[in-house]
PDB file of N, CA and C in Angstrom:
ATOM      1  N   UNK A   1     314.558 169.886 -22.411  1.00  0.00           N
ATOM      2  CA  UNK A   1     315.113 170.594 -21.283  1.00  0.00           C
ATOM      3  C   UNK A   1     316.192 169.708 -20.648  1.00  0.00           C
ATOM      4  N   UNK A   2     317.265 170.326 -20.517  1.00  0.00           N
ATOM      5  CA  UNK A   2     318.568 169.442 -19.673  1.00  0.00           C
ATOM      6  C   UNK A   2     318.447 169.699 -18.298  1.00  0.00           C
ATOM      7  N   UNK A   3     319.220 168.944 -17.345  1.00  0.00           N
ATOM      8  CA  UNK A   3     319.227 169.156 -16.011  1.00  0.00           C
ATOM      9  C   UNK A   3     317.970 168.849 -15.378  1.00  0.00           C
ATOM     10  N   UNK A   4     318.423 168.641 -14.033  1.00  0.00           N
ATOM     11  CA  UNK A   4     317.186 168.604 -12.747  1.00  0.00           C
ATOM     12  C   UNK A   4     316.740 170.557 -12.769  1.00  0.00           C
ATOM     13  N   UNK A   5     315.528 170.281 -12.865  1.00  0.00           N
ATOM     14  CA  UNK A   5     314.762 171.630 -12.203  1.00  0.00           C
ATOM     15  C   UNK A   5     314.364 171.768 -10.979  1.00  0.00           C
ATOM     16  N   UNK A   6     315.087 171.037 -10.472  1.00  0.00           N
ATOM     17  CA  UNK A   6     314.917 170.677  -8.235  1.00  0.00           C
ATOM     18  C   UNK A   6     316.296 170.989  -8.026  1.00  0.00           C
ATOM     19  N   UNK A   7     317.325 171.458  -7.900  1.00  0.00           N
ATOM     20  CA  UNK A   7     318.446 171.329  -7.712  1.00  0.00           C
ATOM     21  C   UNK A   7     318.269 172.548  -6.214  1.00  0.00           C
ATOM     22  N   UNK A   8     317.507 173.562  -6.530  1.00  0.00           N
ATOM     23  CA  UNK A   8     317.695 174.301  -5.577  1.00  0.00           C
ATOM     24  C   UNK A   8     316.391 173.997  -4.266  1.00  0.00           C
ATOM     25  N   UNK A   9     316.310 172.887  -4.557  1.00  0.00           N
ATOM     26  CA  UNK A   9     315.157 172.288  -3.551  1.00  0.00           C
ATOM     27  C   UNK A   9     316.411 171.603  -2.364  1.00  0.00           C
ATOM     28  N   UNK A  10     317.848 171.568  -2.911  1.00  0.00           N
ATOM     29  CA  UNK A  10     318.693 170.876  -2.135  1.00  0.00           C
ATOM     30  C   UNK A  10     318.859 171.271  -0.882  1.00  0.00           C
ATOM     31  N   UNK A  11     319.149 170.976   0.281  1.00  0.00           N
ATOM     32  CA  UNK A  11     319.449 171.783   1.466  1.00  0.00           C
ATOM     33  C   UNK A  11     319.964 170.585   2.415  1.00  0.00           C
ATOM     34  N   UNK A  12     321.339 171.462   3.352  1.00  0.00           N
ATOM     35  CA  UNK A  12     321.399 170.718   4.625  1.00  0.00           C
ATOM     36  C   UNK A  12     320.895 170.290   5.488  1.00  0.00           C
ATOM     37  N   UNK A  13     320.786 169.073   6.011  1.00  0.00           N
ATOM     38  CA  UNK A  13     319.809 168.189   6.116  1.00  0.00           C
ATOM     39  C   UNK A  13     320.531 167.451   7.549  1.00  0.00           C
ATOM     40  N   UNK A  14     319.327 167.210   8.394  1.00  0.00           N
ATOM     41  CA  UNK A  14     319.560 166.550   9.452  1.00  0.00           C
ATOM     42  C   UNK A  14     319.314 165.057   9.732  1.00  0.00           C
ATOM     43  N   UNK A  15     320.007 163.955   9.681  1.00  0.00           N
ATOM     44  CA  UNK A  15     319.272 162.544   9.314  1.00  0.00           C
ATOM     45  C   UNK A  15     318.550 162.377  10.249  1.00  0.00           C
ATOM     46  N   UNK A  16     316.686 161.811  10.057  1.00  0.00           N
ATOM     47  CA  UNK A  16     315.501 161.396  11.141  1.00  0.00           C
ATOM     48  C   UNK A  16     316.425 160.390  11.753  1.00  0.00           C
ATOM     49  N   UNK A  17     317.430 159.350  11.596  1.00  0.00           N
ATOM     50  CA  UNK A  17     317.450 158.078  12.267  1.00  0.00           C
ATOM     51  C   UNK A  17     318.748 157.699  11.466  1.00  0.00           C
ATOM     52  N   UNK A  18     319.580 156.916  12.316  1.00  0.00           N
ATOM     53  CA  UNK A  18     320.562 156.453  12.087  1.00  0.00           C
ATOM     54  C   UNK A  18     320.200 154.802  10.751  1.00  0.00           C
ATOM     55  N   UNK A  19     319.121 154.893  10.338  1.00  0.00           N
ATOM     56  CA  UNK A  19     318.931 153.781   9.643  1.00  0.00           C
ATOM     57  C   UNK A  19     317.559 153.846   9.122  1.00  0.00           C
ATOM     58  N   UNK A  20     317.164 153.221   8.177  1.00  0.00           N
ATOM     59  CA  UNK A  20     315.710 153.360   7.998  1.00  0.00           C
ATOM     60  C   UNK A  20     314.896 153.553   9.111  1.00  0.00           C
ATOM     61  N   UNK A  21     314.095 154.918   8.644  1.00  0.00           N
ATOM     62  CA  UNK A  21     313.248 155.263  10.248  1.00  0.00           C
ATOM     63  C   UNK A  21     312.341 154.567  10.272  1.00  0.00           C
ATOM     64  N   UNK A  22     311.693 154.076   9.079  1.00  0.00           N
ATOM     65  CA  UNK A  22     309.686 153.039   9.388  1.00  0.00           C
ATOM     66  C   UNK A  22     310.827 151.652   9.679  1.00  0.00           C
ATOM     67  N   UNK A  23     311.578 151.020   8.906  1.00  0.00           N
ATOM     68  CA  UNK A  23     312.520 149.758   8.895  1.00  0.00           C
ATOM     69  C   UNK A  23     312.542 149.852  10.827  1.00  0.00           C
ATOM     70  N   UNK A  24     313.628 150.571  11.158  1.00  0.00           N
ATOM     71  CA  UNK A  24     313.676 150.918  12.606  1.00  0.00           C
ATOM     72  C   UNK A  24     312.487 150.287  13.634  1.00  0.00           C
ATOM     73  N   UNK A  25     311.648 150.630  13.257  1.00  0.00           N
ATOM     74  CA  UNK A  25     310.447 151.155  13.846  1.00  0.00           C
ATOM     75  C   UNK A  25     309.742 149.663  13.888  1.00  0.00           C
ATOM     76  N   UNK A  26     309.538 148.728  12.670  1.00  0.00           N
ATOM     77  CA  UNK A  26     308.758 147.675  12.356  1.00  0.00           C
ATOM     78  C   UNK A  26     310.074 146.318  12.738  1.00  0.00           C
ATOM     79  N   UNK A  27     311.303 146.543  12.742  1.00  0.00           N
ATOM     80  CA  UNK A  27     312.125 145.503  13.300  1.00  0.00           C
ATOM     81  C   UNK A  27     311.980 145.279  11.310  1.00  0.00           C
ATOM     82  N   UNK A  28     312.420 145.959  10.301  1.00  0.00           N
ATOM     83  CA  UNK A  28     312.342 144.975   8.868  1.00  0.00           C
ATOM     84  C   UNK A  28     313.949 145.433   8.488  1.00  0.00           C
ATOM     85  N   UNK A  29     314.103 144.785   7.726  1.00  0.00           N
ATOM     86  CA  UNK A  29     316.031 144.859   7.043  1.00  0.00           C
ATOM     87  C   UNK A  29     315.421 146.095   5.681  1.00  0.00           C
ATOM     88  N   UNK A  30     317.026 146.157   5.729  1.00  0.00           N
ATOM     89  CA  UNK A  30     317.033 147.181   4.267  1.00  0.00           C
ATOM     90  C   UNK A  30     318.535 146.641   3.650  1.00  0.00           C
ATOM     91  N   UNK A  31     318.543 147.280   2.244  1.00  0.00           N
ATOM     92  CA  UNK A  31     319.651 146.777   1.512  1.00  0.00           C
ATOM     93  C   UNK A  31     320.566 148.042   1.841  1.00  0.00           C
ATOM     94  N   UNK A  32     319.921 149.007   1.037  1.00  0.00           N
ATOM     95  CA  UNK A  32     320.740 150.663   1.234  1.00  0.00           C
ATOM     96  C   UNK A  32     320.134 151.364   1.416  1.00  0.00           C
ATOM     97  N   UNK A  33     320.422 152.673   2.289  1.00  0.00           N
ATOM     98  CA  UNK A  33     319.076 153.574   2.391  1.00  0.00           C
ATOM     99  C   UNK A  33     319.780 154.980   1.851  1.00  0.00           C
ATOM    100  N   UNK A  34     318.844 156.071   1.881  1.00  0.00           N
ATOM    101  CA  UNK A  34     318.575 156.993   0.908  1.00  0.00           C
ATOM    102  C   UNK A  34     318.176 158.216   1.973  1.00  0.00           C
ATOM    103  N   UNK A  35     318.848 159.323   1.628  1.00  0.00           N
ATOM    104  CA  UNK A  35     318.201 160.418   2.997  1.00  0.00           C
ATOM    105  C   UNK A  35     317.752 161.689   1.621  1.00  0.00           C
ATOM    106  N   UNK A  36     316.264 161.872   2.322  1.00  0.00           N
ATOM    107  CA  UNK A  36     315.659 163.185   1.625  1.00  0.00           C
ATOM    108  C   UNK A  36     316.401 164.632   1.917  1.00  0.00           C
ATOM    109  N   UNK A  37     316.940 165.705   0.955  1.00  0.00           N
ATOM    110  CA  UNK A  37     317.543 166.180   0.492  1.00  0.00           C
ATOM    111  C   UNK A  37     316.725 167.666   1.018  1.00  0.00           C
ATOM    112  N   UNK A  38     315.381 167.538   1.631  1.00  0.00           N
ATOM    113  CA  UNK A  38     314.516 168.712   1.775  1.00  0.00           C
ATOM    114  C   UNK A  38     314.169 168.255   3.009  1.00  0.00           C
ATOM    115  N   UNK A  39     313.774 167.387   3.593  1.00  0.00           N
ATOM    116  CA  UNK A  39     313.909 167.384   5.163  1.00  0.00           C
ATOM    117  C   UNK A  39     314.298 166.669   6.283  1.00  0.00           C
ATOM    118  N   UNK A  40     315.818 165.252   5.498  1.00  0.00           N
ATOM    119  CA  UNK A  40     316.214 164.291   6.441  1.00  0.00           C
ATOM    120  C   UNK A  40     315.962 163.088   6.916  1.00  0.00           C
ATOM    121  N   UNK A  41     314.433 163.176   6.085  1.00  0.00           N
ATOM    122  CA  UNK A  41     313.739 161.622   6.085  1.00  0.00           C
ATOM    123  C   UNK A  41     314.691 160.722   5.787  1.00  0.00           C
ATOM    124  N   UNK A  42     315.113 159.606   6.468  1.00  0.00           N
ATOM    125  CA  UNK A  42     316.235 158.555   6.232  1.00  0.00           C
ATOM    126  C   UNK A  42     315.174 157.604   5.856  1.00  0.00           C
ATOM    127  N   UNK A  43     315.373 156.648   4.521  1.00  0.00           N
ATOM    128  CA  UNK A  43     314.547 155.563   4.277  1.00  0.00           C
ATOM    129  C   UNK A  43     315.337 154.474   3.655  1.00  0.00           C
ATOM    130  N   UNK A  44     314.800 153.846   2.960  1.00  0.00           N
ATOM    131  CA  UNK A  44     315.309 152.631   2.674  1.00  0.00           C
ATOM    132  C   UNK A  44     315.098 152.493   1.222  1.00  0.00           C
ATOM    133  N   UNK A  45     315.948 152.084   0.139  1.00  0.00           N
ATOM    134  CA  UNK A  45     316.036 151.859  -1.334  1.00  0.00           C
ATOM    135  C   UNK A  45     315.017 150.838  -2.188  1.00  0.00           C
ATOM    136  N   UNK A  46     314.981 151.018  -3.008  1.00  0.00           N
ATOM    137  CA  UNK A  46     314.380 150.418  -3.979  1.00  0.00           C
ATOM    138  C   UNK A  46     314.299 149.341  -4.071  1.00  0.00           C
ATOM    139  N   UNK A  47     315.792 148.558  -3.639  1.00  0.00           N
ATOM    140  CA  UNK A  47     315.897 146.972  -3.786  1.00  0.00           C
ATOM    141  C   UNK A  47     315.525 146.360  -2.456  1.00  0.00           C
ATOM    142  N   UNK A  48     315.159 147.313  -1.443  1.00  0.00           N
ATOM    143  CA  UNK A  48     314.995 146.793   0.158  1.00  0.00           C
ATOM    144  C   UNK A  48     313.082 146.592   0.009  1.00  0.00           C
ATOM    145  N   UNK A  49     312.555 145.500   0.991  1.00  0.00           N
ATOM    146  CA  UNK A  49     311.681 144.820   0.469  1.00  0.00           C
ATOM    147  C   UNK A  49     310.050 145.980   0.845  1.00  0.00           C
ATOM    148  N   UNK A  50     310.312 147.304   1.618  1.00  0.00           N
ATOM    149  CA  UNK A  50     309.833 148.361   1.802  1.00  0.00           C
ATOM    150  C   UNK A  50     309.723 149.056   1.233  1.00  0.00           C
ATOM    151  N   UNK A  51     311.132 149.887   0.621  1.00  0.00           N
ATOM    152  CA  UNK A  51     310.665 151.249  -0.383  1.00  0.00           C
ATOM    153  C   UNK A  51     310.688 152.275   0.155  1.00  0.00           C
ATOM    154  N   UNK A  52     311.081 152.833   1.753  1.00  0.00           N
ATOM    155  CA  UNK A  52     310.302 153.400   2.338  1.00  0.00           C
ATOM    156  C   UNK A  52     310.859 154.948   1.562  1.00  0.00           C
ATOM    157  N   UNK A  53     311.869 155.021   1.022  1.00  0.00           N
ATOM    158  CA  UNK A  53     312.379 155.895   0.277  1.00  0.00           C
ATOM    159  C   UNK A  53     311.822 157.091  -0.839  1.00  0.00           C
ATOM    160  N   UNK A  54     311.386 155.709  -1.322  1.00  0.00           N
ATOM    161  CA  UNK A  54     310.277 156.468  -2.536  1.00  0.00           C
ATOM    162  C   UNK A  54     309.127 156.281  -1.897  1.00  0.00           C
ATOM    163  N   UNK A  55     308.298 155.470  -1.253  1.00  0.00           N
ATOM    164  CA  UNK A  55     307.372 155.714  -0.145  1.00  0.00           C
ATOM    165  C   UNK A  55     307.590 157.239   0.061  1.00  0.00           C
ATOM    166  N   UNK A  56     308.446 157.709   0.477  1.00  0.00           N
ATOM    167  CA  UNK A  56     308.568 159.539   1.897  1.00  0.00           C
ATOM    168  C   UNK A  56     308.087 160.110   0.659  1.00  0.00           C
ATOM    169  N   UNK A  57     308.798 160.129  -0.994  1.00  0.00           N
ATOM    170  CA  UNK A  57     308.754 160.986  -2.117  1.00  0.00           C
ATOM    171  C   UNK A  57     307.390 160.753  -2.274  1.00  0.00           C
ATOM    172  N   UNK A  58     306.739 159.932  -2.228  1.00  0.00           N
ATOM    173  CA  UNK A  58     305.239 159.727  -2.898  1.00  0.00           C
ATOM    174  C   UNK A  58     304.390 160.590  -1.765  1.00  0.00           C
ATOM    175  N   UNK A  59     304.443 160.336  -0.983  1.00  0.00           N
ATOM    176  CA  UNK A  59     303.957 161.193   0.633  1.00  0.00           C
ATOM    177  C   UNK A  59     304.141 162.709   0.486  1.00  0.00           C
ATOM    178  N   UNK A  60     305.578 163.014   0.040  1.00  0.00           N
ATOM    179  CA  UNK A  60     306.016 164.258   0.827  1.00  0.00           C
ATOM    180  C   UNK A  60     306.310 165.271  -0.640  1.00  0.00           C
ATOM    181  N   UNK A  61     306.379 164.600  -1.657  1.00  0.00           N
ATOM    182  CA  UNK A  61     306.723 165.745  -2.626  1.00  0.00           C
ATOM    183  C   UNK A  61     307.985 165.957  -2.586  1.00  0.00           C
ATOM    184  N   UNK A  62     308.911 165.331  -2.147  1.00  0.00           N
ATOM    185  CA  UNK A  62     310.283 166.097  -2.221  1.00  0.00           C
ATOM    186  C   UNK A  62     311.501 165.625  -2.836  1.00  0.00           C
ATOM    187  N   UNK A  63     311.481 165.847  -3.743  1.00  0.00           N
ATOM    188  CA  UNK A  63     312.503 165.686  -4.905  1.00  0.00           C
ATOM    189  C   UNK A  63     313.728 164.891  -4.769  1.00  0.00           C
ATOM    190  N   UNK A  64     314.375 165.457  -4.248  1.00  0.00           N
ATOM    191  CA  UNK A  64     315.734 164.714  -4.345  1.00  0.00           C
ATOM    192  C   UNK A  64     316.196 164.305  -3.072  1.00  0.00           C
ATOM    193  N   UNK A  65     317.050 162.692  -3.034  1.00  0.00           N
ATOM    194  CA  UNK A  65     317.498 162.011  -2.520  1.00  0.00           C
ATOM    195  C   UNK A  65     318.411 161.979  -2.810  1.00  0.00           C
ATOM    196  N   UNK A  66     319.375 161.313  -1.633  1.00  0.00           N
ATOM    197  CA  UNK A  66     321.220 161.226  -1.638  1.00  0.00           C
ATOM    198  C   UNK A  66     321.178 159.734  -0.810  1.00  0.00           C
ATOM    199  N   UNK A  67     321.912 159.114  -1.632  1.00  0.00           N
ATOM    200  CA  UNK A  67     322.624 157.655  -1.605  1.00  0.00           C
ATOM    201  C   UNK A  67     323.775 158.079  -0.353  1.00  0.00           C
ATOM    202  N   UNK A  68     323.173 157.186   0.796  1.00  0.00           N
ATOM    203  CA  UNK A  68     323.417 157.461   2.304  1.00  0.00           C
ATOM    204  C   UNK A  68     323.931 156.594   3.238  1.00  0.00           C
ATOM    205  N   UNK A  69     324.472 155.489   2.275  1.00  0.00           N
ATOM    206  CA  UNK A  69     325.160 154.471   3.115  1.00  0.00           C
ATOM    207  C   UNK A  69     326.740 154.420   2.048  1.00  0.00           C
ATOM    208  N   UNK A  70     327.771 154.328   2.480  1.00  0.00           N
ATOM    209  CA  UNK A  70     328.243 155.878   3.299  1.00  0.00           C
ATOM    210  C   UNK A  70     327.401 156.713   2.101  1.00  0.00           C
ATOM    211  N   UNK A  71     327.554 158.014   2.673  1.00  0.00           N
ATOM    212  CA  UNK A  71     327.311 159.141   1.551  1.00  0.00           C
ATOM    213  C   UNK A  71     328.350 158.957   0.404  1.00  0.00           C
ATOM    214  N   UNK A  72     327.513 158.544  -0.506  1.00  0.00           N
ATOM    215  CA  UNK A  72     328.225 158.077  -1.844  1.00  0.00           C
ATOM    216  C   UNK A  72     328.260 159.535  -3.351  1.00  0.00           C
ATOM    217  N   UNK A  73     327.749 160.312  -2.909  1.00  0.00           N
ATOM    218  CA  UNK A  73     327.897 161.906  -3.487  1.00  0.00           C
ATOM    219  C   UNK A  73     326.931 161.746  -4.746  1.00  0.00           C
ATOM    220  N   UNK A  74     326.147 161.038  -4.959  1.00  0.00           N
ATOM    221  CA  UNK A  74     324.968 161.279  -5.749  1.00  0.00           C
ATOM    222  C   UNK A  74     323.475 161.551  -5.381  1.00  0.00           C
ATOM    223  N   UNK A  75     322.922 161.794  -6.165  1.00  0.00           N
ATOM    224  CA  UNK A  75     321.395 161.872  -5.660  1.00  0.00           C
ATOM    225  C   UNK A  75     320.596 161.626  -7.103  1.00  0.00           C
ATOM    226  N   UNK A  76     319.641 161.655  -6.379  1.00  0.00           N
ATOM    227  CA  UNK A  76     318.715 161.530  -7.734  1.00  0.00           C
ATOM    228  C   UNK A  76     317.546 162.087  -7.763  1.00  0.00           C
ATOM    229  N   UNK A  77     317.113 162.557  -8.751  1.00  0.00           N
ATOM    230  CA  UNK A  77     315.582 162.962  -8.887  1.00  0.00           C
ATOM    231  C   UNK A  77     314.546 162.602  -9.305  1.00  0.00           C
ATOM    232  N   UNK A  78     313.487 162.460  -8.245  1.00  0.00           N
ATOM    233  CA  UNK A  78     312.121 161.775  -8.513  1.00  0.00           C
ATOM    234  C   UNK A  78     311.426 162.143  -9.522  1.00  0.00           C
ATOM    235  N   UNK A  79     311.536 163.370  -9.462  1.00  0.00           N
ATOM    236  CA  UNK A  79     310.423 164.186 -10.833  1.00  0.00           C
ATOM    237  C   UNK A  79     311.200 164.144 -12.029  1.00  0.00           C
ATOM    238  N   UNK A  80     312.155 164.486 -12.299  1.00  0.00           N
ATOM    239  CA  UNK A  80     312.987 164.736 -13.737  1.00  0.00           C
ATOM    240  C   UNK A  80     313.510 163.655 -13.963  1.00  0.00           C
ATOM    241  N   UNK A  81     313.823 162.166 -12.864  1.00  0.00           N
ATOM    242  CA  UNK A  81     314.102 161.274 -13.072  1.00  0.00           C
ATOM    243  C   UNK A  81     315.679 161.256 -13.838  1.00  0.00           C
ATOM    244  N   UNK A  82     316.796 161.891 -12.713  1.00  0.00           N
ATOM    245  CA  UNK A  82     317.718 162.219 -13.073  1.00  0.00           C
ATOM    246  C   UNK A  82     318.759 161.965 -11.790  1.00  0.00           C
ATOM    247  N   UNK A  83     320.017 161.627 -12.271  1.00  0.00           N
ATOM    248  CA  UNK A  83     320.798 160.964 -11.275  1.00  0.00           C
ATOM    249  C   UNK A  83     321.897 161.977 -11.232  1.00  0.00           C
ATOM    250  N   UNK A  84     321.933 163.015 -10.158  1.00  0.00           N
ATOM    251  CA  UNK A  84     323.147 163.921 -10.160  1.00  0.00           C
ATOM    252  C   UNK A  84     324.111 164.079  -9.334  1.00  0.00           C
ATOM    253  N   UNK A  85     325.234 165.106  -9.527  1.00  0.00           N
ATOM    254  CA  UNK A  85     326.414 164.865  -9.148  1.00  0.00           C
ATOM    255  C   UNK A  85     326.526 165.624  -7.871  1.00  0.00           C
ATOM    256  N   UNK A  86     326.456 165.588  -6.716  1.00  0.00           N
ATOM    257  CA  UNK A  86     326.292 166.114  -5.752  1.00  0.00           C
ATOM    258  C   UNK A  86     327.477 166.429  -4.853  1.00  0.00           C
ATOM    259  N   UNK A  87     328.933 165.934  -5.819  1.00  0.00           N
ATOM    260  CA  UNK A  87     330.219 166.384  -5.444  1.00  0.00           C
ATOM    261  C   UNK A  87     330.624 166.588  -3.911  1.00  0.00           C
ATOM    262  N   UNK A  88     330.941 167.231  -3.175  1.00  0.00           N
ATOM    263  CA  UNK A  88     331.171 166.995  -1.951  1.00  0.00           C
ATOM    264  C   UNK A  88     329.879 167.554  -1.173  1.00  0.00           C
ATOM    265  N   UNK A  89     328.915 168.340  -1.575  1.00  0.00           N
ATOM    266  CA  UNK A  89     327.432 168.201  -1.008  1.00  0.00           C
ATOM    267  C   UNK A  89     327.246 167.252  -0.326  1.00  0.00           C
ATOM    268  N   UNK A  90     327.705 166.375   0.658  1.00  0.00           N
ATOM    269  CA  UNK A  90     326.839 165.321   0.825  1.00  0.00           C
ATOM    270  C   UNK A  90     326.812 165.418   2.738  1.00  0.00           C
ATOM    271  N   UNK A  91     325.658 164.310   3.038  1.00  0.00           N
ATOM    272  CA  UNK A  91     325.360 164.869   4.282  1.00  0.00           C
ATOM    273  C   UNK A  91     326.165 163.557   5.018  1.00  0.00           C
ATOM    274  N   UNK A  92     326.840 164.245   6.222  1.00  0.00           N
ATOM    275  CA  UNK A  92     327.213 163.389   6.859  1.00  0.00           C
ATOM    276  C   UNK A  92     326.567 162.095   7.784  1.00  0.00           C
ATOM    277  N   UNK A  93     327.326 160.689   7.693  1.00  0.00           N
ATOM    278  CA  UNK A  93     326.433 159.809   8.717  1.00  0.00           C
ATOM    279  C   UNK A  93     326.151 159.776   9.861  1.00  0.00           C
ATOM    280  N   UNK A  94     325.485 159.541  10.565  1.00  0.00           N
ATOM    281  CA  UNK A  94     325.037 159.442  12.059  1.00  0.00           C
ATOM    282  C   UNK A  94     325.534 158.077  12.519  1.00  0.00           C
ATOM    283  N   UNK A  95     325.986 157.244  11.013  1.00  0.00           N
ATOM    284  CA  UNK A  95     326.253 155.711  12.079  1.00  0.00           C
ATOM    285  C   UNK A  95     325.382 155.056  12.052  1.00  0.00           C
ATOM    286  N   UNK A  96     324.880 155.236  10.521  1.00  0.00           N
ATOM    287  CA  UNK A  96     323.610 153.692  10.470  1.00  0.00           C
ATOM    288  C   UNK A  96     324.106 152.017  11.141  1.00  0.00           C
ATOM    289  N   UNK A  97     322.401 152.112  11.628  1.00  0.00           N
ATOM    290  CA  UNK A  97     322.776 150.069  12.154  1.00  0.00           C
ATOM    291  C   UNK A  97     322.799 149.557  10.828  1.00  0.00           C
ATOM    292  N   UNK A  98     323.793 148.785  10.705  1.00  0.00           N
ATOM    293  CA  UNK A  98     323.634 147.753   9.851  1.00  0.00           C
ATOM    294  C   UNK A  98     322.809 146.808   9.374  1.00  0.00           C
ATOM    295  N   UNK A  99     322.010 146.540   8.359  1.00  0.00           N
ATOM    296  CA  UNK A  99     320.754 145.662   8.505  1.00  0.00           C
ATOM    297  C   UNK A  99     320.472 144.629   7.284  1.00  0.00           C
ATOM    298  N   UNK A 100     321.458 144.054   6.809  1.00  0.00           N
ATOM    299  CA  UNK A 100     321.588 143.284   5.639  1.00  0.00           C
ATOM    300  C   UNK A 100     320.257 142.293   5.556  1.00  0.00           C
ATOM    301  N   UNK A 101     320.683 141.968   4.284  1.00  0.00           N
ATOM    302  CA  UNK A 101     319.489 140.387   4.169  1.00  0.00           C
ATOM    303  C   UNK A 101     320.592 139.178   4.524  1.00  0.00           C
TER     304      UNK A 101
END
């Protein structure tokens, strides 16, 4: 089978937090964060020492994420494990804090 079978799970989306929302919350850094694609959860990436990203997906069931620092027009999918083209789809920033290592 080709393609994501979540594609229409996509929707406009309101960001929870200008920056990782648990990161936020606990005072912890992130590298890049990631906003859920089904309800705005803003989290934090893979290489950030949390996860909280795929953390929300393991929690919440919800498929696809968009690369959110700036909105970089991809996303990817948890279940089909597929990285797609999300062309000008993408959700605008709120103005993440900055939070390097």
């Amino acid at each position: 089978m080709d393609g994501c079978r979540h594609l229409m799970t996509v929707a406009k989306v309101t960001p929870s937090a200008k920056g990782c929302e648990e990161c936020l919350k606990t005072g912890d850094w992130w590298v890049h964060l990631r906003i859920c694609r089904s309800c705005g959860h803003v989290g934090c990436c893979d290489q950030s020492p949390n996860k909280h990203a795929t953390a929300h997906y393991h929690h919440s069931r919800h498929p696809i994420i968009e690369g959110y620092d700036p909105p970089e027009g991809w996303g990817w999918c948890y279940v089909d494990e597929l990285f797609l083209d999300l062309g000008s789809d993408t959700t605008p920033q709120l103005g993440p804090i900055p939070r390097f290592y």
